[in-house]
N, C-alpha and C. Protein backbone atom coordinates (compact mmCIF):
# COMPACT_ATOMS: atom_id res chain seq x y z
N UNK A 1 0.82 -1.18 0.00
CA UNK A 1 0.00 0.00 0.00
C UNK A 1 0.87 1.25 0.00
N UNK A 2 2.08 1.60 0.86
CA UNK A 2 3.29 2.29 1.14
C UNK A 2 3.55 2.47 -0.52
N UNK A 3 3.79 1.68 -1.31
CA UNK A 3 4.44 1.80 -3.02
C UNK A 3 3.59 2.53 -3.36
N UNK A 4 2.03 2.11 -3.52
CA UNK A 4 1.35 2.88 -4.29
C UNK A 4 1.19 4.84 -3.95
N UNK A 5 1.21 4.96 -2.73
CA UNK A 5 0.75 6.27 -2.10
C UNK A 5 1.87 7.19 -2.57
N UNK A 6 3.59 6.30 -2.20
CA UNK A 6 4.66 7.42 -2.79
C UNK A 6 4.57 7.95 -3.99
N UNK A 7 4.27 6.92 -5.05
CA UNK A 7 4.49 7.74 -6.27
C UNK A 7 3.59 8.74 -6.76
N UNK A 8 2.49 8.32 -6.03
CA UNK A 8 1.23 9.41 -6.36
C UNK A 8 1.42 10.59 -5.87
N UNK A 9 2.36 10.34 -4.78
CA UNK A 9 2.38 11.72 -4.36
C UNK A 9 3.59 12.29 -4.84
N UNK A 10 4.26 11.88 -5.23
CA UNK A 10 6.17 12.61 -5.77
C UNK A 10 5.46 13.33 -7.35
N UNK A 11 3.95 12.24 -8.16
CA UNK A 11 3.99 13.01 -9.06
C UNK A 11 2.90 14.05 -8.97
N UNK A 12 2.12 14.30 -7.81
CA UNK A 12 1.37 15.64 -7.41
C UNK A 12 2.16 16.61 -7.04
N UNK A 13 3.19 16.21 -6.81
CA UNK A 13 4.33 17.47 -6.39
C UNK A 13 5.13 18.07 -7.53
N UNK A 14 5.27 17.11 -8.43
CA UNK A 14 6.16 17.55 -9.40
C UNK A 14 5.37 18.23 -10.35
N UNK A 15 4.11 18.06 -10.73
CA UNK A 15 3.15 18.41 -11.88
C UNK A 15 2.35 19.84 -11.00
N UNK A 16 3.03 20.23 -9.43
CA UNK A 16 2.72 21.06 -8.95
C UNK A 16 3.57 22.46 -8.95
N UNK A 17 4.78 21.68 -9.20
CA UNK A 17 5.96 22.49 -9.39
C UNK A 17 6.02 22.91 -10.83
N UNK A 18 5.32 22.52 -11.74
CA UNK A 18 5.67 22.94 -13.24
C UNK A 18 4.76 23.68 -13.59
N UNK A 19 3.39 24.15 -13.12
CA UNK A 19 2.23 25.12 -12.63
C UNK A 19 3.27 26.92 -12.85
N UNK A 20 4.41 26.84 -12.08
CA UNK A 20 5.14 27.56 -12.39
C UNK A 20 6.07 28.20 -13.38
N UNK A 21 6.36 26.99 -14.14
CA UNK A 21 6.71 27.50 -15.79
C UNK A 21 5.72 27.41 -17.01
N UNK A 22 4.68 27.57 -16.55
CA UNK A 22 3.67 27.94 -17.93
C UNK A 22 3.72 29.23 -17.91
N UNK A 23 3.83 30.16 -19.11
CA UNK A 23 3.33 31.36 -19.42
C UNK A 23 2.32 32.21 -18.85
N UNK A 24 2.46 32.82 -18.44
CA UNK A 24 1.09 34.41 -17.87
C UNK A 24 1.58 35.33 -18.24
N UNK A 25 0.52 36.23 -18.76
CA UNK A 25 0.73 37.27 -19.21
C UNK A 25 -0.70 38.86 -19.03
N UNK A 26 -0.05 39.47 -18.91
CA UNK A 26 -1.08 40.88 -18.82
C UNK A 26 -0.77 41.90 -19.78
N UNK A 27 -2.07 42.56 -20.14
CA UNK A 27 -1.83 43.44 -20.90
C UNK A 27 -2.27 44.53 -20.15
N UNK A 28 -2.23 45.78 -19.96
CA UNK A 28 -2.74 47.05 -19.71
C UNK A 28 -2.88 48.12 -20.17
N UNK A 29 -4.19 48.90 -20.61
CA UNK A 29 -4.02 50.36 -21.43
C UNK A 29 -4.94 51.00 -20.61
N UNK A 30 -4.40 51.95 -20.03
CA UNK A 30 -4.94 52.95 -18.56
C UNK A 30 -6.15 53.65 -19.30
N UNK A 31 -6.93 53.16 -18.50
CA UNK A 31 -8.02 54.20 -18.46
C UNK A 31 -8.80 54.53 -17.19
N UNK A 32 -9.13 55.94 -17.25
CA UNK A 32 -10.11 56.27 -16.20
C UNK A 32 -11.62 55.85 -16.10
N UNK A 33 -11.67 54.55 -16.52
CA UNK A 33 -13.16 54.65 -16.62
C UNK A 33 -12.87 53.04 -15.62
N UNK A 34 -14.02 52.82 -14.73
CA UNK A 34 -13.62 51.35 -14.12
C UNK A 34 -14.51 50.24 -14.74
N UNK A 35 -15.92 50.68 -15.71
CA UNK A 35 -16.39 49.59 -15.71
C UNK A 35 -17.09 50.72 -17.55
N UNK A 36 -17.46 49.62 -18.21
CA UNK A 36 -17.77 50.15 -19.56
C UNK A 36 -19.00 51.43 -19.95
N UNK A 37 -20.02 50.75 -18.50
CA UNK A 37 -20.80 52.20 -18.61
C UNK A 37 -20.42 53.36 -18.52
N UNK A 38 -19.68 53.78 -17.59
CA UNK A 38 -18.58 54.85 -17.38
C UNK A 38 -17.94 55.43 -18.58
N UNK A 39 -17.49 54.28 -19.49
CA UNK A 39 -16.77 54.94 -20.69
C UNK A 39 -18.23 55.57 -21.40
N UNK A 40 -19.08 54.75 -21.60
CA UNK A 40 -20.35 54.99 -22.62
C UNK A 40 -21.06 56.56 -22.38
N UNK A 41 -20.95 57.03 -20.78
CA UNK A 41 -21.65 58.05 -20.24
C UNK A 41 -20.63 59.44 -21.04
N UNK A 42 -19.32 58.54 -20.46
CA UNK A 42 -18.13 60.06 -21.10
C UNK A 42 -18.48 60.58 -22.39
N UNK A 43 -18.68 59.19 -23.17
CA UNK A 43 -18.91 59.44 -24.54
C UNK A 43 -20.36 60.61 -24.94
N UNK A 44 -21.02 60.27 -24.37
CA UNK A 44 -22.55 60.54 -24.55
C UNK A 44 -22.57 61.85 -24.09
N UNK A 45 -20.86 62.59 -23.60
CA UNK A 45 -21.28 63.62 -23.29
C UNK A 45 -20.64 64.69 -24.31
N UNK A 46 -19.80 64.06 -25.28
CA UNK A 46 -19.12 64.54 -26.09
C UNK A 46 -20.23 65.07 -27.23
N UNK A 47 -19.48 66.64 -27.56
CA UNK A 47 -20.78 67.17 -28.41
C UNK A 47 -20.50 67.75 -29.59
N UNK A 48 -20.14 67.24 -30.63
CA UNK A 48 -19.74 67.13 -31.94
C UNK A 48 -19.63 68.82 -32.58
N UNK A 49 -18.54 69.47 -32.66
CA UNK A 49 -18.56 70.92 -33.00
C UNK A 49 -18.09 71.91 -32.01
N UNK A 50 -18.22 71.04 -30.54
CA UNK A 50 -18.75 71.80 -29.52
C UNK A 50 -17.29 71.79 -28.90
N UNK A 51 -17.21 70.43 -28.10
CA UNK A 51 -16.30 69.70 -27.00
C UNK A 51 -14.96 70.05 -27.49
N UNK A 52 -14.15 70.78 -26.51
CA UNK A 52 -12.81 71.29 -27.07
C UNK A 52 -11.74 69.62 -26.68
N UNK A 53 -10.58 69.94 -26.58
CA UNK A 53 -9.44 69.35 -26.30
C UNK A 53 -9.10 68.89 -25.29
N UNK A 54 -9.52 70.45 -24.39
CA UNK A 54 -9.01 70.44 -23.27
C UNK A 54 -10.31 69.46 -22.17
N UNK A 55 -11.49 69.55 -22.99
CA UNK A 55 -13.01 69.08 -22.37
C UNK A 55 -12.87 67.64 -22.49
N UNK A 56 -12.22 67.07 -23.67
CA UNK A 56 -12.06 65.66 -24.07
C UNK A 56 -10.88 65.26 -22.97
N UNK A 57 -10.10 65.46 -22.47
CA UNK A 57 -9.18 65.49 -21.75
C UNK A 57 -10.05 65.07 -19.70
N UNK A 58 -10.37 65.85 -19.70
CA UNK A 58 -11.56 66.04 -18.51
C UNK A 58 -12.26 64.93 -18.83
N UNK A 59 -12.93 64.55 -19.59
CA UNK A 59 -13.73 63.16 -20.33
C UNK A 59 -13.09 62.14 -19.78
N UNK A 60 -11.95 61.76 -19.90
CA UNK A 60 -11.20 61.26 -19.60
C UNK A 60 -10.73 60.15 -21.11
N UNK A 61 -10.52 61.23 -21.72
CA UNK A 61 -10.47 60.79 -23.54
C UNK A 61 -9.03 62.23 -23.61
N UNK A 62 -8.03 62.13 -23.15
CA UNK A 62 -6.77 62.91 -23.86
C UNK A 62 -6.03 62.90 -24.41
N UNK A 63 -6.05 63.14 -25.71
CA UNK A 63 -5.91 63.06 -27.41
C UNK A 63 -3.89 63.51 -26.63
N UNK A 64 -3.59 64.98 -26.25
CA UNK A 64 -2.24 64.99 -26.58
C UNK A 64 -1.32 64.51 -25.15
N UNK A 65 -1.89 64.25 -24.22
CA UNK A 65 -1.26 63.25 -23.21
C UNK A 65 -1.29 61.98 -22.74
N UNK A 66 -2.42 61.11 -23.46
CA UNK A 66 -2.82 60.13 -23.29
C UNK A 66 -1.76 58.79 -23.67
N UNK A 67 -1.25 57.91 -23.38
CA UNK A 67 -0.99 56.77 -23.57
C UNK A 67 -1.36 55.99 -24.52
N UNK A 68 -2.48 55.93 -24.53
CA UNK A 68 -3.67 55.03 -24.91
C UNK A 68 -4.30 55.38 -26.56
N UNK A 69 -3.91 56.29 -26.92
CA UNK A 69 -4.15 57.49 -27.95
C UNK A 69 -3.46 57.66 -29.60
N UNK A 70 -3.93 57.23 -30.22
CA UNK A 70 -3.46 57.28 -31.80
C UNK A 70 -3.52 58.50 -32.78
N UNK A 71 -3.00 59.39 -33.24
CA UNK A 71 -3.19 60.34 -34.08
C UNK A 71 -3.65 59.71 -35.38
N UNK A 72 -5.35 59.74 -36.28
CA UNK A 72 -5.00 59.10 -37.60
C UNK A 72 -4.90 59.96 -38.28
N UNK A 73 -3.65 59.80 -39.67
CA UNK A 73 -3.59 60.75 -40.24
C UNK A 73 -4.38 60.79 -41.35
N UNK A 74 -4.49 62.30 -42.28
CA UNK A 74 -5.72 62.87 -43.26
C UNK A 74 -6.03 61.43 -44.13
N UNK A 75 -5.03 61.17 -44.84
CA UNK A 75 -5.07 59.81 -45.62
C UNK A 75 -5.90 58.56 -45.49
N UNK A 76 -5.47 58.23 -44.16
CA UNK A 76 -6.47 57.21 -43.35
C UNK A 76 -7.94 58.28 -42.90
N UNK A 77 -7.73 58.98 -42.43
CA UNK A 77 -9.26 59.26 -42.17
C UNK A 77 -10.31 59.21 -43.64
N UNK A 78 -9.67 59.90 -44.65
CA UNK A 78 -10.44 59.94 -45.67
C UNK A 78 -10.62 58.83 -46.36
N UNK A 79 -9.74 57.64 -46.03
CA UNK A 79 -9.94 56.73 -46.34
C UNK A 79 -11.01 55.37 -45.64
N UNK A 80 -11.25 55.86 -44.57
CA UNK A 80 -12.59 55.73 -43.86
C UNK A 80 -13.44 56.42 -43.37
N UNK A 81 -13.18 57.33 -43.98
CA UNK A 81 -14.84 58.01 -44.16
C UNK A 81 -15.43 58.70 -45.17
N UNK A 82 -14.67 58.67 -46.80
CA UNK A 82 -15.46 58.82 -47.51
C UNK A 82 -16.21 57.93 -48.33
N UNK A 83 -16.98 58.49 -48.75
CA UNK A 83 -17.90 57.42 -49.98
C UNK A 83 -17.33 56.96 -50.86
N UNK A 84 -18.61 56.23 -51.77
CA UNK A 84 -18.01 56.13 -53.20
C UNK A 84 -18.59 57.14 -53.71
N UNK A 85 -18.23 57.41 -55.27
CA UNK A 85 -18.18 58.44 -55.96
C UNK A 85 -19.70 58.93 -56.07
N UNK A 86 -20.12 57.76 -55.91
CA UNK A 86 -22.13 57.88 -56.07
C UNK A 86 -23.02 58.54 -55.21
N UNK A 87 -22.36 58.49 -54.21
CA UNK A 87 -22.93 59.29 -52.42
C UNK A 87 -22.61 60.87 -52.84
N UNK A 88 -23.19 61.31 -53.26
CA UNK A 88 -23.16 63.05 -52.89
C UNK A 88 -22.60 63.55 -51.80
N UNK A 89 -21.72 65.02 -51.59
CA UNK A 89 -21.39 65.46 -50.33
C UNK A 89 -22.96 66.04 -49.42
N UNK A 90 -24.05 66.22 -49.85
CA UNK A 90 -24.88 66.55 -49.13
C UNK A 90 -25.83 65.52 -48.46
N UNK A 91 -25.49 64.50 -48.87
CA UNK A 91 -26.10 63.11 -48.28
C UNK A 91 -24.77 62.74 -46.62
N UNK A 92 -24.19 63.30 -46.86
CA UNK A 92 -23.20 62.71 -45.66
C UNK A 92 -23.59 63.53 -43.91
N UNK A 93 -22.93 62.82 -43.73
CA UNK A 93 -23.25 63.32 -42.11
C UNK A 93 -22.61 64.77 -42.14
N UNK A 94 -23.26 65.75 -41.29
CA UNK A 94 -22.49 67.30 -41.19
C UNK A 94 -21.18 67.32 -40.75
N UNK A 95 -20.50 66.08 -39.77
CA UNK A 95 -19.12 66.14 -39.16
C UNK A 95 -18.54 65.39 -40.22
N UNK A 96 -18.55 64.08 -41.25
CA UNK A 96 -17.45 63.69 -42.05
C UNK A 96 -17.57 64.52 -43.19
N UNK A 97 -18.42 65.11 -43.53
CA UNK A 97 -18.59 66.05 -44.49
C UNK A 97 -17.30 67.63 -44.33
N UNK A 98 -17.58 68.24 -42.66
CA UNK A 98 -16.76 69.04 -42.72
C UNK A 98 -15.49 68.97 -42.57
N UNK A 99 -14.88 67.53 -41.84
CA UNK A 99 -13.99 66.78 -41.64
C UNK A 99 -12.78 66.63 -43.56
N UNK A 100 -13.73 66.43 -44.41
CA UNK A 100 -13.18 65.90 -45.94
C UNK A 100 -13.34 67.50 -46.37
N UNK A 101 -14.14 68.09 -45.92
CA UNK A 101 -13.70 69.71 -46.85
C UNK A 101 -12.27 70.00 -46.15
N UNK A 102 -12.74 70.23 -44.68
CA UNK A 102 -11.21 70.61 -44.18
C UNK A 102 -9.76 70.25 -44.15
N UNK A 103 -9.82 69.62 -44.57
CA UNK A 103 -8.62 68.94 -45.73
C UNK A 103 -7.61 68.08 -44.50
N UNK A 104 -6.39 68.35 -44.28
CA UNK A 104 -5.42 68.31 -43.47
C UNK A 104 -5.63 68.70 -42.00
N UNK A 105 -6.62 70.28 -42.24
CA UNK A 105 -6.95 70.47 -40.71
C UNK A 105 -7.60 69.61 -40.02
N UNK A 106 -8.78 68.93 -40.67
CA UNK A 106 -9.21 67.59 -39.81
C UNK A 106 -8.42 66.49 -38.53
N UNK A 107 -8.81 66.10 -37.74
CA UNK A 107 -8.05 64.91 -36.74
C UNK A 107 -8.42 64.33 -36.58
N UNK A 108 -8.07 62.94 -36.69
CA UNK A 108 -9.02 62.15 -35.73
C UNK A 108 -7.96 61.25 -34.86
N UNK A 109 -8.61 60.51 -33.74
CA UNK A 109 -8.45 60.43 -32.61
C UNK A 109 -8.69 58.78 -32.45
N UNK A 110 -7.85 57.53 -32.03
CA UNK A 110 -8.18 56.35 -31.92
C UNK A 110 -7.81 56.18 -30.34
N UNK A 111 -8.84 55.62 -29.28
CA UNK A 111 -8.26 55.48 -28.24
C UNK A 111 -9.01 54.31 -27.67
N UNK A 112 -7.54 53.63 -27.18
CA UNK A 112 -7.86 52.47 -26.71
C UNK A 112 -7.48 52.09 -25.30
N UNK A 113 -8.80 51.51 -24.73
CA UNK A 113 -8.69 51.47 -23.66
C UNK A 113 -9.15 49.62 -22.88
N UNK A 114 -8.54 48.69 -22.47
CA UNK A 114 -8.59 47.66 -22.39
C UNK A 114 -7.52 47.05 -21.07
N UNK A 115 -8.40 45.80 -20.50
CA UNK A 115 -7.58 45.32 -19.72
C UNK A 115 -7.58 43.46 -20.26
N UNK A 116 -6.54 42.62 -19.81
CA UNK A 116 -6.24 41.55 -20.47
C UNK A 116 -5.69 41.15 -19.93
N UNK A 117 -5.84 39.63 -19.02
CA UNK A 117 -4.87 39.14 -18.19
C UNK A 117 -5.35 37.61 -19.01
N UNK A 118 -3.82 36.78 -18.72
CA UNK A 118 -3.98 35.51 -19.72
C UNK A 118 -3.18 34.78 -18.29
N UNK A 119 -3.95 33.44 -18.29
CA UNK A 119 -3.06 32.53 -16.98
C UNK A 119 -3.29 31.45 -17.71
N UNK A 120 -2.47 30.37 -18.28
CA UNK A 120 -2.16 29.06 -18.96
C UNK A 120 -2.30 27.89 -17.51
């Protein structure tokens, strides 16, 4: 009975000890928001024409200190957000519309905010 119990247990120990060399990993991109409604409310307060830089910032959305924060440039924006040739400029929304007149001055803004923990 003594034979059987040792080995069972030398290999619960050893397959306990190797628990420790599998991979874990975390990812983190800071945000002030703790749970997704929070982000959704910030959003909902943003007011298209209106909301400066410094207001998006306060949001807790800050385009020139943020971490988390992508500049896209004119190229890519216009490259997702204009039409095809068939869509008229007066059919478009009033912000990608003034966004594609304003050429270069336009910005846009990618921000990502996510948490990610991986345990093998």
């Amino acid at each position: 009975m003594r034979c059987a119990i040792f080995p069972a247990t030398l290999a619960a120990v050893l397959l306990a000890g190797c628990s420790g060399m599998l991979p874990r990993g975390s990812s983190d991109t800071p945000a002030p928001f703790a749970t997704y409604a929070q982000a959704e409310e910030a959003v909902r307060k943003i007011e298209p024409f209106r909301t400066s830089l410094g207001e998006l910032a306060t949001l807790g959305f800050d385009p020139e200190g943020g971490r988390n924060v992508t500049l896209i440039p004119y190229p890519d924006i216009l490259a997702r957000l204009a039409p095809y040739p068939g869509v008229a400029p007066e059919q478009l929304d009033p912000g990608i519309r003034a966004c594609i007149l304003a050429a270069t001055e336009c910005r846009g803004y990618l921000f990502r905010f996510s948490q990610e923990h991986r345990r093998r």
